[in-house]
Each structure stands twice: as C-alpha cells, then as structure tokens.
N, C-alpha and C. Protein backbone atom coordinates (compact mmCIF):
# COMPACT_ATOMS: atom_id res chain seq x y z
N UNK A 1 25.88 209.22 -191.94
CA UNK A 1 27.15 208.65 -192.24
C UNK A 1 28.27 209.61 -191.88
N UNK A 2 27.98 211.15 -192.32
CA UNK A 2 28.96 211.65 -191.45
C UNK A 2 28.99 212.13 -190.56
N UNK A 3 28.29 211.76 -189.49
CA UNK A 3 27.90 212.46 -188.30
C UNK A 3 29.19 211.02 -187.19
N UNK A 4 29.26 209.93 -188.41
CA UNK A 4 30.03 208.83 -187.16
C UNK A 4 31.01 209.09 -186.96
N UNK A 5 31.75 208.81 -185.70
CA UNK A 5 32.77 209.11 -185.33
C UNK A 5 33.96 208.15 -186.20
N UNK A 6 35.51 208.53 -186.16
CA UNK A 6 36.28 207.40 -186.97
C UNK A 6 36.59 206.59 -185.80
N UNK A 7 37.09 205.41 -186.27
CA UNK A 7 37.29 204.51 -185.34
C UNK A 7 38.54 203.60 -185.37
N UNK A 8 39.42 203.56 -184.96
CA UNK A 8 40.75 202.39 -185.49
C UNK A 8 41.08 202.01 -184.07
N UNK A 9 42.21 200.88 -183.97
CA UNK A 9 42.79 200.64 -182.76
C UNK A 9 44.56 200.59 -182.95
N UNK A 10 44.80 200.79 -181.86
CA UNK A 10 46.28 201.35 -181.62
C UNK A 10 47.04 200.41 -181.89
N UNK A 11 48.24 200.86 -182.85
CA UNK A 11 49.46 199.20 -183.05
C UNK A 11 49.18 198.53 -181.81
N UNK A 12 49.60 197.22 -181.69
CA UNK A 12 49.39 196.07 -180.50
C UNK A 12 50.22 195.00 -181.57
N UNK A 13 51.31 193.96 -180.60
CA UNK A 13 51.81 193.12 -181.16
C UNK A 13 51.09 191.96 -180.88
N UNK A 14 50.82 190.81 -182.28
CA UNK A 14 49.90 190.08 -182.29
C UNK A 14 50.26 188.79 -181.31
N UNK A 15 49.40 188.28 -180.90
CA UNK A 15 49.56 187.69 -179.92
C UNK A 15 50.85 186.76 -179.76
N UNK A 16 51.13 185.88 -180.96
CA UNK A 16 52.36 185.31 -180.81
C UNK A 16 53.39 186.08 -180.81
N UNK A 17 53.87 187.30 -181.20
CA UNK A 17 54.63 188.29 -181.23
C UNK A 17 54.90 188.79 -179.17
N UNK A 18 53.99 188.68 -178.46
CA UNK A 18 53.46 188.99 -177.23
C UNK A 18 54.85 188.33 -176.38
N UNK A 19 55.90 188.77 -175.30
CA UNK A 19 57.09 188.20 -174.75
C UNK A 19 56.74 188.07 -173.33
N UNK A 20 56.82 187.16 -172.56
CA UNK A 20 56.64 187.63 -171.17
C UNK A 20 57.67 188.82 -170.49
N UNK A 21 58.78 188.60 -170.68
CA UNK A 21 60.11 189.69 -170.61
C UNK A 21 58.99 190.88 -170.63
N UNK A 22 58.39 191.06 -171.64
CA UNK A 22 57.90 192.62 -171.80
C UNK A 22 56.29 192.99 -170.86
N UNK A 23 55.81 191.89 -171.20
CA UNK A 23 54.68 191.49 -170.42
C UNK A 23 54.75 191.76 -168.73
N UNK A 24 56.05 191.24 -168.04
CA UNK A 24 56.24 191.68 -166.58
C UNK A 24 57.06 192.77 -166.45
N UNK A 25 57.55 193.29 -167.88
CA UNK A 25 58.17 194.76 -167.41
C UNK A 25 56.82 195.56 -167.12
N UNK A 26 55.79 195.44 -167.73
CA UNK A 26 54.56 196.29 -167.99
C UNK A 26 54.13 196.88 -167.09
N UNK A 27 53.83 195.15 -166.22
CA UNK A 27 53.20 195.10 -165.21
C UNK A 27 53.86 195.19 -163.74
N UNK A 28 55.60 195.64 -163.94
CA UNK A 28 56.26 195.88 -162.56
C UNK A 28 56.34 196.99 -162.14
N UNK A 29 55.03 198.08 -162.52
CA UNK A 29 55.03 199.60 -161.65
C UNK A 29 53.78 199.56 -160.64
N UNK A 30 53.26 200.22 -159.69
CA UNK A 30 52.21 200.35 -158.97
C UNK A 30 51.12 200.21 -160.21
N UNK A 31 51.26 201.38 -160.85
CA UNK A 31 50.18 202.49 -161.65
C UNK A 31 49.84 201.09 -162.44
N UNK A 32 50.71 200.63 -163.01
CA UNK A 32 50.29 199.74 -163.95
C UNK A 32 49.21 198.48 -163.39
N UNK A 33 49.87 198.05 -162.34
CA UNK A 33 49.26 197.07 -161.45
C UNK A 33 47.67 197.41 -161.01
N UNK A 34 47.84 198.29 -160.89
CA UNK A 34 46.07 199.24 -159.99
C UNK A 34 45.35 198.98 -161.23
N UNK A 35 46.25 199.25 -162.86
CA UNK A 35 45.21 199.71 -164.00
C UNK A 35 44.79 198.01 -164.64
N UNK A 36 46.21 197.41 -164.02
CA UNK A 36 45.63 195.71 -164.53
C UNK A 36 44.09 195.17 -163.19
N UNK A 37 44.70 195.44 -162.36
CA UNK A 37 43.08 195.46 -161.44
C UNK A 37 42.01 195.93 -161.98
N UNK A 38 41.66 197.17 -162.45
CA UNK A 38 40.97 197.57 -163.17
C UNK A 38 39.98 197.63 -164.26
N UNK A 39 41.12 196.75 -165.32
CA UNK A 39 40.97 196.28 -166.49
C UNK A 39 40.05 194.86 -166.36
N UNK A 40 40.60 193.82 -164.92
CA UNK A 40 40.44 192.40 -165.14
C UNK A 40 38.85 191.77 -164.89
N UNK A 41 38.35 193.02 -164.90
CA UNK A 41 37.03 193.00 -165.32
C UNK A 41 36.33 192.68 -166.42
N UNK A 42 37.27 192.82 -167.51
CA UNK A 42 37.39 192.69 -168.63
C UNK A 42 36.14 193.79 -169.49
N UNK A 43 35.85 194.33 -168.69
CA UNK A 43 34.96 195.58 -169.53
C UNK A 43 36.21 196.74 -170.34
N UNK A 44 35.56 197.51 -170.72
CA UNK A 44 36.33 198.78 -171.62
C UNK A 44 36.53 199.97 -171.23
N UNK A 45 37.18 200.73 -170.73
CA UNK A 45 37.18 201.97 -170.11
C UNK A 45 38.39 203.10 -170.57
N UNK A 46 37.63 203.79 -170.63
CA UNK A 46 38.16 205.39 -170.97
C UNK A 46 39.05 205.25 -171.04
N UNK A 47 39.95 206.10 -171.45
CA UNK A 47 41.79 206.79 -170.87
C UNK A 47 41.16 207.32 -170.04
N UNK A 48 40.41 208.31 -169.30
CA UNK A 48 40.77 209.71 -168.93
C UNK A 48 41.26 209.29 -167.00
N UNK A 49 41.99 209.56 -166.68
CA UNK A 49 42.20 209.60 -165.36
C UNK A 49 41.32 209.42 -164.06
N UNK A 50 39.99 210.00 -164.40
CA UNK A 50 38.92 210.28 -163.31
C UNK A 50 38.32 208.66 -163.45
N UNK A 51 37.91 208.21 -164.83
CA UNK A 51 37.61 207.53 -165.26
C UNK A 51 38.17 206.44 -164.50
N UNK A 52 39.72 206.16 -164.34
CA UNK A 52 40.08 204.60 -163.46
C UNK A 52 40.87 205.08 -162.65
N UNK A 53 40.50 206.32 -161.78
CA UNK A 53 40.56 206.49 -160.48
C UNK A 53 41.69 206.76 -160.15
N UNK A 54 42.30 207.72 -160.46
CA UNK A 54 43.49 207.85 -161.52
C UNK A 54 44.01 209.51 -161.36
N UNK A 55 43.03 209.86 -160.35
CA UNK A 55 42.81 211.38 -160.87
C UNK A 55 43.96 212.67 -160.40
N UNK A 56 44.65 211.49 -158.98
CA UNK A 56 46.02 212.69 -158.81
C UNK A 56 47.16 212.04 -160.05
N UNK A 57 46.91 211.70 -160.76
CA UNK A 57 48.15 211.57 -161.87
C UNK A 57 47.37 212.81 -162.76
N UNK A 58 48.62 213.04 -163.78
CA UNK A 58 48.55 213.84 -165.20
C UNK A 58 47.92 212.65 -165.92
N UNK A 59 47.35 214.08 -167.24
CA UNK A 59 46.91 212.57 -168.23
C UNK A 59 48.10 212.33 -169.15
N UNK A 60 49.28 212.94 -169.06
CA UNK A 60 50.44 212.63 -170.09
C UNK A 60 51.22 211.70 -169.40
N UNK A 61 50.85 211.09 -167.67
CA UNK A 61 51.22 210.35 -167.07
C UNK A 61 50.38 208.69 -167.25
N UNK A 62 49.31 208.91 -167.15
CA UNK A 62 48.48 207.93 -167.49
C UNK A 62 48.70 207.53 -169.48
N UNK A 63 48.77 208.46 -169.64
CA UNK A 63 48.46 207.64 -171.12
C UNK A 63 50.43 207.12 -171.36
N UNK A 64 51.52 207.24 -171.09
CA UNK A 64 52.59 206.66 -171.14
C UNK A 64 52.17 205.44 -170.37
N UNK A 65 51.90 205.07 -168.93
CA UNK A 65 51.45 204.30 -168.69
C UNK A 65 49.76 203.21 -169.26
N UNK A 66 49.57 203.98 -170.41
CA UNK A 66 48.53 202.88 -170.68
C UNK A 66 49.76 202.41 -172.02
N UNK A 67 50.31 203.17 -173.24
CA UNK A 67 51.14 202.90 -173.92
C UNK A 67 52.11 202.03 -173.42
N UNK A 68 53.04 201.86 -172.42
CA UNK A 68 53.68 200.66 -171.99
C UNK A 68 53.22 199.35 -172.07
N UNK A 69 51.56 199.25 -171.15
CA UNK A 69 50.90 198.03 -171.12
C UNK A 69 51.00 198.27 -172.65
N UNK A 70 50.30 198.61 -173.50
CA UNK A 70 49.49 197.94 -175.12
C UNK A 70 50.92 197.83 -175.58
N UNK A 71 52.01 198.45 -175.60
CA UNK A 71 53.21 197.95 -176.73
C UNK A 71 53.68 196.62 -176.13
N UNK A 72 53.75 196.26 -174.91
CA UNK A 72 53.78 194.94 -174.43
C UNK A 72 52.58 193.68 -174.92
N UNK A 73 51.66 194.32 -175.71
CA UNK A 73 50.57 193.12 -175.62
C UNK A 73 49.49 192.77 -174.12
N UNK A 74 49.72 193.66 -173.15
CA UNK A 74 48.80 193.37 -172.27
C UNK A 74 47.27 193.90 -172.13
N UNK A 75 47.40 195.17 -173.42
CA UNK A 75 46.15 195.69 -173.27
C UNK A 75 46.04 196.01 -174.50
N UNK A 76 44.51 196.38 -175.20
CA UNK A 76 44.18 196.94 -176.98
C UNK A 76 43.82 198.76 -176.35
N UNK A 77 43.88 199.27 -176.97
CA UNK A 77 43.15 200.64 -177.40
C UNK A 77 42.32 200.85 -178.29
N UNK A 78 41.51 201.21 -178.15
CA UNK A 78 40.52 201.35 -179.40
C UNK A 78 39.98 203.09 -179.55
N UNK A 79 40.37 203.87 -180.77
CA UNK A 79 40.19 205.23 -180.84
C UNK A 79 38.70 205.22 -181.38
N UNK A 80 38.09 206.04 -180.72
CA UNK A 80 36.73 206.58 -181.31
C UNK A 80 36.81 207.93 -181.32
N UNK A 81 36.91 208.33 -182.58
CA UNK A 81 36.56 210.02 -182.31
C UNK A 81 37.95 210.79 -181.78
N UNK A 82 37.84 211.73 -180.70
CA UNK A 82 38.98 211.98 -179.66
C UNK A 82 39.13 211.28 -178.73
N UNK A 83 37.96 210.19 -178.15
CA UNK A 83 38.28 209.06 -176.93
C UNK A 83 38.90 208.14 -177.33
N UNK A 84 39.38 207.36 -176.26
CA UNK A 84 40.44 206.31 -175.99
C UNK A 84 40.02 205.31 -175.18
N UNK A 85 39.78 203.89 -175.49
CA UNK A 85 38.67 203.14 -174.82
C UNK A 85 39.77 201.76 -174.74
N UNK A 86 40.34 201.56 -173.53
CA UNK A 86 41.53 200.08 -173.21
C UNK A 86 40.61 199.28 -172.55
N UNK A 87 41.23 197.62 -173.27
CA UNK A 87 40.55 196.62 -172.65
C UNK A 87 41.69 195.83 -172.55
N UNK A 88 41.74 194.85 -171.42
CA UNK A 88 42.73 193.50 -170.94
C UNK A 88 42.58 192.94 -172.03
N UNK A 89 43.92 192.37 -172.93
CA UNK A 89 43.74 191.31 -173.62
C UNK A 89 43.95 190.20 -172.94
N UNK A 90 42.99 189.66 -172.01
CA UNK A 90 42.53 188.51 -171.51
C UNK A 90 42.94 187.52 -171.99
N UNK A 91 41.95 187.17 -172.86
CA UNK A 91 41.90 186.01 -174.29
C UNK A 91 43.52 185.69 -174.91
N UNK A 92 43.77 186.51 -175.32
CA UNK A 92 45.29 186.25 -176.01
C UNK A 92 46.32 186.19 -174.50
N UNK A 93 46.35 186.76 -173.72
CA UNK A 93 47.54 186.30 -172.33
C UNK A 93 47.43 185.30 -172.03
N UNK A 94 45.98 184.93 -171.82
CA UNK A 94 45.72 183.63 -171.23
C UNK A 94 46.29 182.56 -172.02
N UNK A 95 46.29 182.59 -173.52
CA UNK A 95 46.57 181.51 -174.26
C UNK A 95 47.70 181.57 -174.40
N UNK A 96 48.42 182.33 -174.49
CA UNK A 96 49.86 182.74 -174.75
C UNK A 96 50.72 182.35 -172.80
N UNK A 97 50.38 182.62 -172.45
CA UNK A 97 50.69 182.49 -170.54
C UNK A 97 49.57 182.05 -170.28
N UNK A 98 49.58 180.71 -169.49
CA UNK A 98 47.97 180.04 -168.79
C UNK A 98 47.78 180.30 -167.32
N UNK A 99 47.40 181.06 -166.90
CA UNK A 99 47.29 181.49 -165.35
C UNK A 99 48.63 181.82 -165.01
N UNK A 100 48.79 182.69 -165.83
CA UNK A 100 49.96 184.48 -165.32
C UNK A 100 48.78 185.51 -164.86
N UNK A 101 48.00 185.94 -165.52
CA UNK A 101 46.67 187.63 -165.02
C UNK A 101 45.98 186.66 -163.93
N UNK A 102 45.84 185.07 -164.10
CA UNK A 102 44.66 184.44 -162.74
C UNK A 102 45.27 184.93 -161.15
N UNK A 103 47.20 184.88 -161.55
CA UNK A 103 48.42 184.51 -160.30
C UNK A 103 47.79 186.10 -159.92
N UNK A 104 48.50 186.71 -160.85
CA UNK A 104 48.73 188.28 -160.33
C UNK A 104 47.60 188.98 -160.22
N UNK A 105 46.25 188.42 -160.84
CA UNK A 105 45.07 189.63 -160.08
C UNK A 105 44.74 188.77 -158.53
N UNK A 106 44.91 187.41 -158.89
CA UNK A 106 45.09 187.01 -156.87
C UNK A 106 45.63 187.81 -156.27
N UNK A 107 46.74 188.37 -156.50
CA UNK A 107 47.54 188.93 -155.52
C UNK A 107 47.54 190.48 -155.21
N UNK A 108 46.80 190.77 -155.84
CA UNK A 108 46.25 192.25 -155.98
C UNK A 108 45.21 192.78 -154.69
C-alpha cells in the first residue's frame, strides 16, 4: 500500500464549461497541432518531450504547451507519482463540437 504511487488529475473544465473560442485558441500553434495528431490516437502518453517527438523543444516549453490544451478542455492529465500521462478528450469534444477533431485531424 505504500509502495503505490499517488495519483490525481489536473484541474480540466467540465465538459459543458468547454468554449470553442478557447478550444481553437489551443489548437492555433504548430506545437499544439503536431501534439493533437499525436494524441488522436486516443492512447495516453507521457509529458516528456522524447516521448511525442518533441525532443528539440524544452520541457518548460512542452509542458506550457500541454497546459494551454487541458485549461481549454482539449486534453486531461493524469499525475502518477512524478509522471504526467495526457489523453485527447475525444468523448467530451466530440459531444460538445460534432466533427471539429474529425475536420482538423483530416487536415493534419
């Protein structure tokens, strides 16, 4: 029992709370765009830079850019331990916007 790591996930505004306004600010940088490609896999992956290919950025560059997406509602964080594990909130964009992530990972 104490060998487990702690575990919480990062504020995120709940889905109806979620704006498109903020939603396409998120998503109007490169970095962000490459990391929504990334994500629309819908698997879970690291913070760390190497991790989503990422690796000529800083990690105080990457993690402002993962913080933009999640305070917008486009992505969760989930803390384990000292790691940092982001997933697409898929599920909630989609319902909230119906083929907005289908338009823009086309176009990727």
């Amino acid at each position: 029992m104490g060998d487990e790591p702690f575990e919480e996930w990062l504020p995120q505004p709940d889905v109806s709370e979620v704006e498109l306004v903020k939603v396409l600010h998120a998503l109007g940088d490169p970095v962000r765009l490459r990391l929504l490609k990334v994500y629309a896999d819908g698997e879970q992956y690291s913070c760390a830079p190497g991790a989503l290919g990422l690796d000529h950025l800083h990690k105080s560059t990457v993690s402002h850019h993962m913080r933009i997406m999640r305070e917008a509602g486009v992505t969760s964080t989930r803390v384990v331990g000292r790691g940092r594990y982001v997933r697409l909130r898929r599920d909630d964009l989609d319902a909230r916007f119906p083929g907005l992530l289908d338009a823009l990972i086309a176009a990727l």
